[in-house]
C-alpha atoms as a PDB file:
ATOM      1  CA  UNK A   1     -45.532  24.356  -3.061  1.00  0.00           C
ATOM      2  CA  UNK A   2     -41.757  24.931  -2.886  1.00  0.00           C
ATOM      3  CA  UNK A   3     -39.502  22.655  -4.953  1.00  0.00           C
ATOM      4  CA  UNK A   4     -37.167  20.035  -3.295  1.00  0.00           C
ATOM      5  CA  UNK A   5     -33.901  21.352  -3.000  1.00  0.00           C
ATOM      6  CA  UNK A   6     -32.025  18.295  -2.166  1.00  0.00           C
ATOM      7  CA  UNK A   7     -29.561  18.081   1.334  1.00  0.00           C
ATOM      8  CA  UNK A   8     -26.269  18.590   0.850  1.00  0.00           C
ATOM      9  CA  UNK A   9     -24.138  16.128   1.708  1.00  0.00           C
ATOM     10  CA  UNK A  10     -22.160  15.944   5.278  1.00  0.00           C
ATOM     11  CA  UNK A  11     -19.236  15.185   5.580  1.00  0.00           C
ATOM     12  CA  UNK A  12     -18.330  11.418   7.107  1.00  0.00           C
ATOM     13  CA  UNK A  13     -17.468  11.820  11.040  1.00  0.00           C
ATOM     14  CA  UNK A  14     -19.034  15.112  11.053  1.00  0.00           C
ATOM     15  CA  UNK A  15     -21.448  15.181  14.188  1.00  0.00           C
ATOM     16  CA  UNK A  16     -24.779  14.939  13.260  1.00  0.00           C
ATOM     17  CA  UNK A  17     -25.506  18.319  15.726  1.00  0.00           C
ATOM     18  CA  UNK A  18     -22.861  20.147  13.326  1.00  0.00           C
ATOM     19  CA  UNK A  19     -24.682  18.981  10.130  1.00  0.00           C
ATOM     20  CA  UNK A  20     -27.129  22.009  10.014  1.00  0.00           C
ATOM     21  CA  UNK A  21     -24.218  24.812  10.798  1.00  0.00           C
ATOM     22  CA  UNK A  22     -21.957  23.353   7.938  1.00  0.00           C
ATOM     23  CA  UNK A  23     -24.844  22.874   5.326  1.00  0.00           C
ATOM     24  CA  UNK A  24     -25.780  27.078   6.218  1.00  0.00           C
ATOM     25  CA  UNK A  25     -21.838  27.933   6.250  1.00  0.00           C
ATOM     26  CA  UNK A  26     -21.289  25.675   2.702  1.00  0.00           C
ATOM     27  CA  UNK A  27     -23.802  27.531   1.227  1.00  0.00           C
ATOM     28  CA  UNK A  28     -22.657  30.899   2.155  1.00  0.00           C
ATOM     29  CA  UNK A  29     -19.113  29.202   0.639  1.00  0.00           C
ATOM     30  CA  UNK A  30     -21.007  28.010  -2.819  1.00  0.00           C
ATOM     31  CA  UNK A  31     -22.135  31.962  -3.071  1.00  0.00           C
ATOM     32  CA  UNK A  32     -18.660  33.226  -2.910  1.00  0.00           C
ATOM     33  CA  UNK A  33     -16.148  34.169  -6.044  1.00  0.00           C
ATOM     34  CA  UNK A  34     -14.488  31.105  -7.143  1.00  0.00           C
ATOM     35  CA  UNK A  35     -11.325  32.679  -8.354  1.00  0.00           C
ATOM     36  CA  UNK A  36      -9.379  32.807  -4.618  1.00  0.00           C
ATOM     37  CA  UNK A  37     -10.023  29.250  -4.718  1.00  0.00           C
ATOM     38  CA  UNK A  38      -9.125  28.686  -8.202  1.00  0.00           C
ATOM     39  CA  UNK A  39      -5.790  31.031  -7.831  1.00  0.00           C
ATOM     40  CA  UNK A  40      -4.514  28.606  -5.137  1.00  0.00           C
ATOM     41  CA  UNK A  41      -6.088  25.339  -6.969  1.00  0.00           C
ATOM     42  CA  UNK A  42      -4.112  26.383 -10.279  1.00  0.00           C
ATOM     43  CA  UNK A  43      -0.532  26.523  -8.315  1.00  0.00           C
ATOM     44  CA  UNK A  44      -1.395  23.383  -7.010  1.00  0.00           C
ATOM     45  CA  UNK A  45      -2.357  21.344  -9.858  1.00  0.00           C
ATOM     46  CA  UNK A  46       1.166  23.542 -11.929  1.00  0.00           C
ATOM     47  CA  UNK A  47       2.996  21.512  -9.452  1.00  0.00           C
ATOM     48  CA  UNK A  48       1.155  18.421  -8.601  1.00  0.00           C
ATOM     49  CA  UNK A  49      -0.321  17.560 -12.150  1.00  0.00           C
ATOM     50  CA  UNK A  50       0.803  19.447 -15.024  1.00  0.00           C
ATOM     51  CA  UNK A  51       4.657  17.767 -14.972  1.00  0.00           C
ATOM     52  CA  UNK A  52       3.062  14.856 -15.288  1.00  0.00           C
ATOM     53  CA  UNK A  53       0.172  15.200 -17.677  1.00  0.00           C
ATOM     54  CA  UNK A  54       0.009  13.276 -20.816  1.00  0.00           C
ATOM     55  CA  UNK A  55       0.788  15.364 -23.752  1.00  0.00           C
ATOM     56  CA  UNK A  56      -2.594  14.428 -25.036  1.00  0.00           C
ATOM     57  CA  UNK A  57      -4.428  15.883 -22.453  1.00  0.00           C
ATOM     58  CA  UNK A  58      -2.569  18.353 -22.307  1.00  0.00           C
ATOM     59  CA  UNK A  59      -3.751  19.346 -25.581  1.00  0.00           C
ATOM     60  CA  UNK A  60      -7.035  18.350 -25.186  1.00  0.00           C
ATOM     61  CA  UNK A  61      -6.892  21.080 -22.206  1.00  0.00           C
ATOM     62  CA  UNK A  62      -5.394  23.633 -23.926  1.00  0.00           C
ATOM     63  CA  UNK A  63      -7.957  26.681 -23.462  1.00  0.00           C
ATOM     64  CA  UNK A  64     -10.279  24.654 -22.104  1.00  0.00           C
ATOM     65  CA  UNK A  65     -12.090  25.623 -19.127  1.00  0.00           C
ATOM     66  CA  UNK A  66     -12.645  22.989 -16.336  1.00  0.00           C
ATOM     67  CA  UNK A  67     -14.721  23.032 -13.266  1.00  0.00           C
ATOM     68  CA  UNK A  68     -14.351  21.323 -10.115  1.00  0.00           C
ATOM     69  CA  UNK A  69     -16.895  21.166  -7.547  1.00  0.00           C
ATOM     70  CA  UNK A  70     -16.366  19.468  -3.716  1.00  0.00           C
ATOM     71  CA  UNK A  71     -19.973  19.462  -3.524  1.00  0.00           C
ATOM     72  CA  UNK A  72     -20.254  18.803   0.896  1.00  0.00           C
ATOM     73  CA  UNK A  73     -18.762  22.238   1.248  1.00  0.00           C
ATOM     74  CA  UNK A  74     -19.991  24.534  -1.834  1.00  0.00           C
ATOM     75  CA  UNK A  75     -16.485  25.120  -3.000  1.00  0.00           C
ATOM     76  CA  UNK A  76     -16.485  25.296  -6.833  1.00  0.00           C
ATOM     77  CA  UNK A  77     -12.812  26.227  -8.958  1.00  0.00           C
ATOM     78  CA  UNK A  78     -12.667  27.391 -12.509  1.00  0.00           C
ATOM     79  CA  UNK A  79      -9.624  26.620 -14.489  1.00  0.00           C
ATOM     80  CA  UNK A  80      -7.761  26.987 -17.783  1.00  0.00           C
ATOM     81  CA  UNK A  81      -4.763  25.555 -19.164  1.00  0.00           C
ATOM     82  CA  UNK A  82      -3.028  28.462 -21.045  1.00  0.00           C
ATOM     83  CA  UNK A  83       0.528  27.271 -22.365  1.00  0.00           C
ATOM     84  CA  UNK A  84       1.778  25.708 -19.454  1.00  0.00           C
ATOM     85  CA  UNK A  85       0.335  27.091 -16.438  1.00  0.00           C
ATOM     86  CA  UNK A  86      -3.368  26.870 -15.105  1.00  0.00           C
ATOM     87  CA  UNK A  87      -5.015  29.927 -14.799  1.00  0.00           C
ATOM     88  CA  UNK A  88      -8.512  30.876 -12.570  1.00  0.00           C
ATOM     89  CA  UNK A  89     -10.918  30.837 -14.986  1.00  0.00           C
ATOM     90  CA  UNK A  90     -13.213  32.989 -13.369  1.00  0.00           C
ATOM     91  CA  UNK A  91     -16.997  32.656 -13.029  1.00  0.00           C
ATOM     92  CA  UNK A  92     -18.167  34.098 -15.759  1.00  0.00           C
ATOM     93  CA  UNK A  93     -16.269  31.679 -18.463  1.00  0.00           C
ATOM     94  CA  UNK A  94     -18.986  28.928 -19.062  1.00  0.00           C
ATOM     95  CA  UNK A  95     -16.790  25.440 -18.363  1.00  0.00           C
ATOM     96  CA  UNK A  96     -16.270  22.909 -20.971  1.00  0.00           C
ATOM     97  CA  UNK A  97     -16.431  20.160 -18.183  1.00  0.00           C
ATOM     98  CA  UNK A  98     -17.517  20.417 -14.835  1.00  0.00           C
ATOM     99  CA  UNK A  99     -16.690  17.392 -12.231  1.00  0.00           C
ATOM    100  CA  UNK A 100     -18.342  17.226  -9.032  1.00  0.00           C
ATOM    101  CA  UNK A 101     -17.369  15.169  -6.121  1.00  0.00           C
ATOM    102  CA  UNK A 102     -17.526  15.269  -2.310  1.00  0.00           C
ATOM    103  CA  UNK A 103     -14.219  16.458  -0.545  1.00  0.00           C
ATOM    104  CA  UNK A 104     -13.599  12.715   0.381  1.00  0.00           C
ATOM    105  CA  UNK A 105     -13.762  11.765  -3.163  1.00  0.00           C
ATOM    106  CA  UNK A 106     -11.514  14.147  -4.446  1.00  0.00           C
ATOM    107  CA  UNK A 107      -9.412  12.883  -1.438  1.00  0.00           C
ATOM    108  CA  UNK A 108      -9.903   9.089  -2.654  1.00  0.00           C
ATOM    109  CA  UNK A 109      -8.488  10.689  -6.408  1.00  0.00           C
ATOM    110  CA  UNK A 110      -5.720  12.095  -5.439  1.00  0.00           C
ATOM    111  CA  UNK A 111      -4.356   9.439  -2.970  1.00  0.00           C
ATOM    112  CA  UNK A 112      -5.503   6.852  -5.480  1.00  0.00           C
ATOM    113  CA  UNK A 113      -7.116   5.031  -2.586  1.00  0.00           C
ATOM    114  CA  UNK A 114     -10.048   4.134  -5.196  1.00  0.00           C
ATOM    115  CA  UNK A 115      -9.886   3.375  -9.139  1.00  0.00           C
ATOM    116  CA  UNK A 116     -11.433   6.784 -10.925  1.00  0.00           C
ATOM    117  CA  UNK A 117     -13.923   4.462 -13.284  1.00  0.00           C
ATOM    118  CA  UNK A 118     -15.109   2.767  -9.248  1.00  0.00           C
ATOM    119  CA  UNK A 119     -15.481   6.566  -8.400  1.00  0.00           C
ATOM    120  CA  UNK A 120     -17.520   7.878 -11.722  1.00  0.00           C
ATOM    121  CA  UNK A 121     -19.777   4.344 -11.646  1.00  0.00           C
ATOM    122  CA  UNK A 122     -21.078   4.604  -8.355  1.00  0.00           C
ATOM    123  CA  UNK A 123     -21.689   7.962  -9.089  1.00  0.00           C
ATOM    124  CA  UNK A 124     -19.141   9.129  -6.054  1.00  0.00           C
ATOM    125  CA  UNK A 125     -17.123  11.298  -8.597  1.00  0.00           C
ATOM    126  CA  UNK A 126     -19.853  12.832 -11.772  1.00  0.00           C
ATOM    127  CA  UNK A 127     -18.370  14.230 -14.738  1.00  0.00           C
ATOM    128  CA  UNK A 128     -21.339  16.528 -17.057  1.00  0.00           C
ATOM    129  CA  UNK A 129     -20.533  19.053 -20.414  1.00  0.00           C
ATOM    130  CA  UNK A 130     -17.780  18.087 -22.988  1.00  0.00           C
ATOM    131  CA  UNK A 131     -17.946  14.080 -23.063  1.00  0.00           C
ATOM    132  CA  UNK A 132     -14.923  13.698 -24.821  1.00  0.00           C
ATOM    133  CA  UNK A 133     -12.621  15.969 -22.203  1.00  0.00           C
ATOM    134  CA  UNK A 134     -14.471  14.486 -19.743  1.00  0.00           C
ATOM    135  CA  UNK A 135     -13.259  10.882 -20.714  1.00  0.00           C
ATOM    136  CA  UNK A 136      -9.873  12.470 -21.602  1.00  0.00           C
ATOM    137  CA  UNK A 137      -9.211  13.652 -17.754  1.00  0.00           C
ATOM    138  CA  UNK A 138     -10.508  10.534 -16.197  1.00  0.00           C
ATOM    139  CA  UNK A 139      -8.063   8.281 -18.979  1.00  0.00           C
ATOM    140  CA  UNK A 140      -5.353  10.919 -17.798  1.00  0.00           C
ATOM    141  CA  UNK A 141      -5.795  10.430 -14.232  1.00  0.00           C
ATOM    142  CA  UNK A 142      -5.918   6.376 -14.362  1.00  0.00           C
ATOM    143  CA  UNK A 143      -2.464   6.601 -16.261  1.00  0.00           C
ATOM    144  CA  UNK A 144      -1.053   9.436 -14.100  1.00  0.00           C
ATOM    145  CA  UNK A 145      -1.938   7.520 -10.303  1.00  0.00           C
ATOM    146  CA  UNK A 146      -2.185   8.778  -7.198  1.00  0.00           C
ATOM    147  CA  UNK A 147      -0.894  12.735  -7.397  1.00  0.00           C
ATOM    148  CA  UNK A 148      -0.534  12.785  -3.378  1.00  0.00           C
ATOM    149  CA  UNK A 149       2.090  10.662  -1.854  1.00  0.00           C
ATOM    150  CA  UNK A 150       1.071   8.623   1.371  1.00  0.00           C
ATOM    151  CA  UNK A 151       2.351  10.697   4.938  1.00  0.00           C
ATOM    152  CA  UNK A 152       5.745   9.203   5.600  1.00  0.00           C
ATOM    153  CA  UNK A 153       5.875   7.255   8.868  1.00  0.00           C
ATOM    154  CA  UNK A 154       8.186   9.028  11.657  1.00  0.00           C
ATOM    155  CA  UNK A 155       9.178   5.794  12.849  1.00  0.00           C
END
């Protein structure tokens, strides 16, 4: 008897005909190096997060390694804060903190379309390892807000 390996999840809109191509080509993602990812992740968050991190968490970061996972299309990053740039972490650094969401709920996070504690309680955003940094980043992200701006209207 083979164990239940549960479906990953589609992505909303997604047409149902397209579900079994993107769970094969996810998975193929989810076996690939996560540094690329993490390279490009790391100059992101350097611009988008880090100028306005609390110094706490900051801290609390310092060395720290932190994984992200967007969990409808196997794409996993591996970061640590070294002085005061994010680095890949690579895979073979175990994380201190790994949060898993679906690419809309990272989405929801960064727009700050939803609150992050509606997000971890309904389970739409899971944070596992290192309690304590785990409660550190979601405090950090409810007093940072929304780290995308909304599209400006061309009107």
């Amino acid at each position: 008897m083979t164990p239940h390996v549960p479906q990953r999840p589609v992505p909303p809109g997604l047409p149902a005909a397209l579900a079994p191509l993107h769970r094969r080509v996810s998975a193929l993602v989810e076996r690939l190096p996560s540094t690329p990812p993490s390279t490009l992740a790391a100059l992101v968050l350097d611009r988008a997060l880090l100028p306005r991190l609390p110094s706490d968490a900051h801290a609390a970061l310092q060395g720290r390694v932190v994984a992200l996972q967007v969990t409808d299309f196997g794409l996993r990053v591996h970061l640590r804060l070294v002085g005061r740039r994010f680095h890949a972490a690579g895979d073979s650094a175990a994380p201190d903190v790994r949060v898993r969401a679906t690419a809309m709920g990272f989405l929801k996070l960064a727009r700050g379309d939803e609150d992050p504690d509606r997000l971890f309680f309904e389970r739409e955003l899971v944070i596992d390892g290192d309690t304590e940094l785990g409660l550190v980043l979601k405090n950090a992200l409810d007093a940072i807000g929304p780290l995308l701006r909304p599209a400006r209207s061309t009107h």
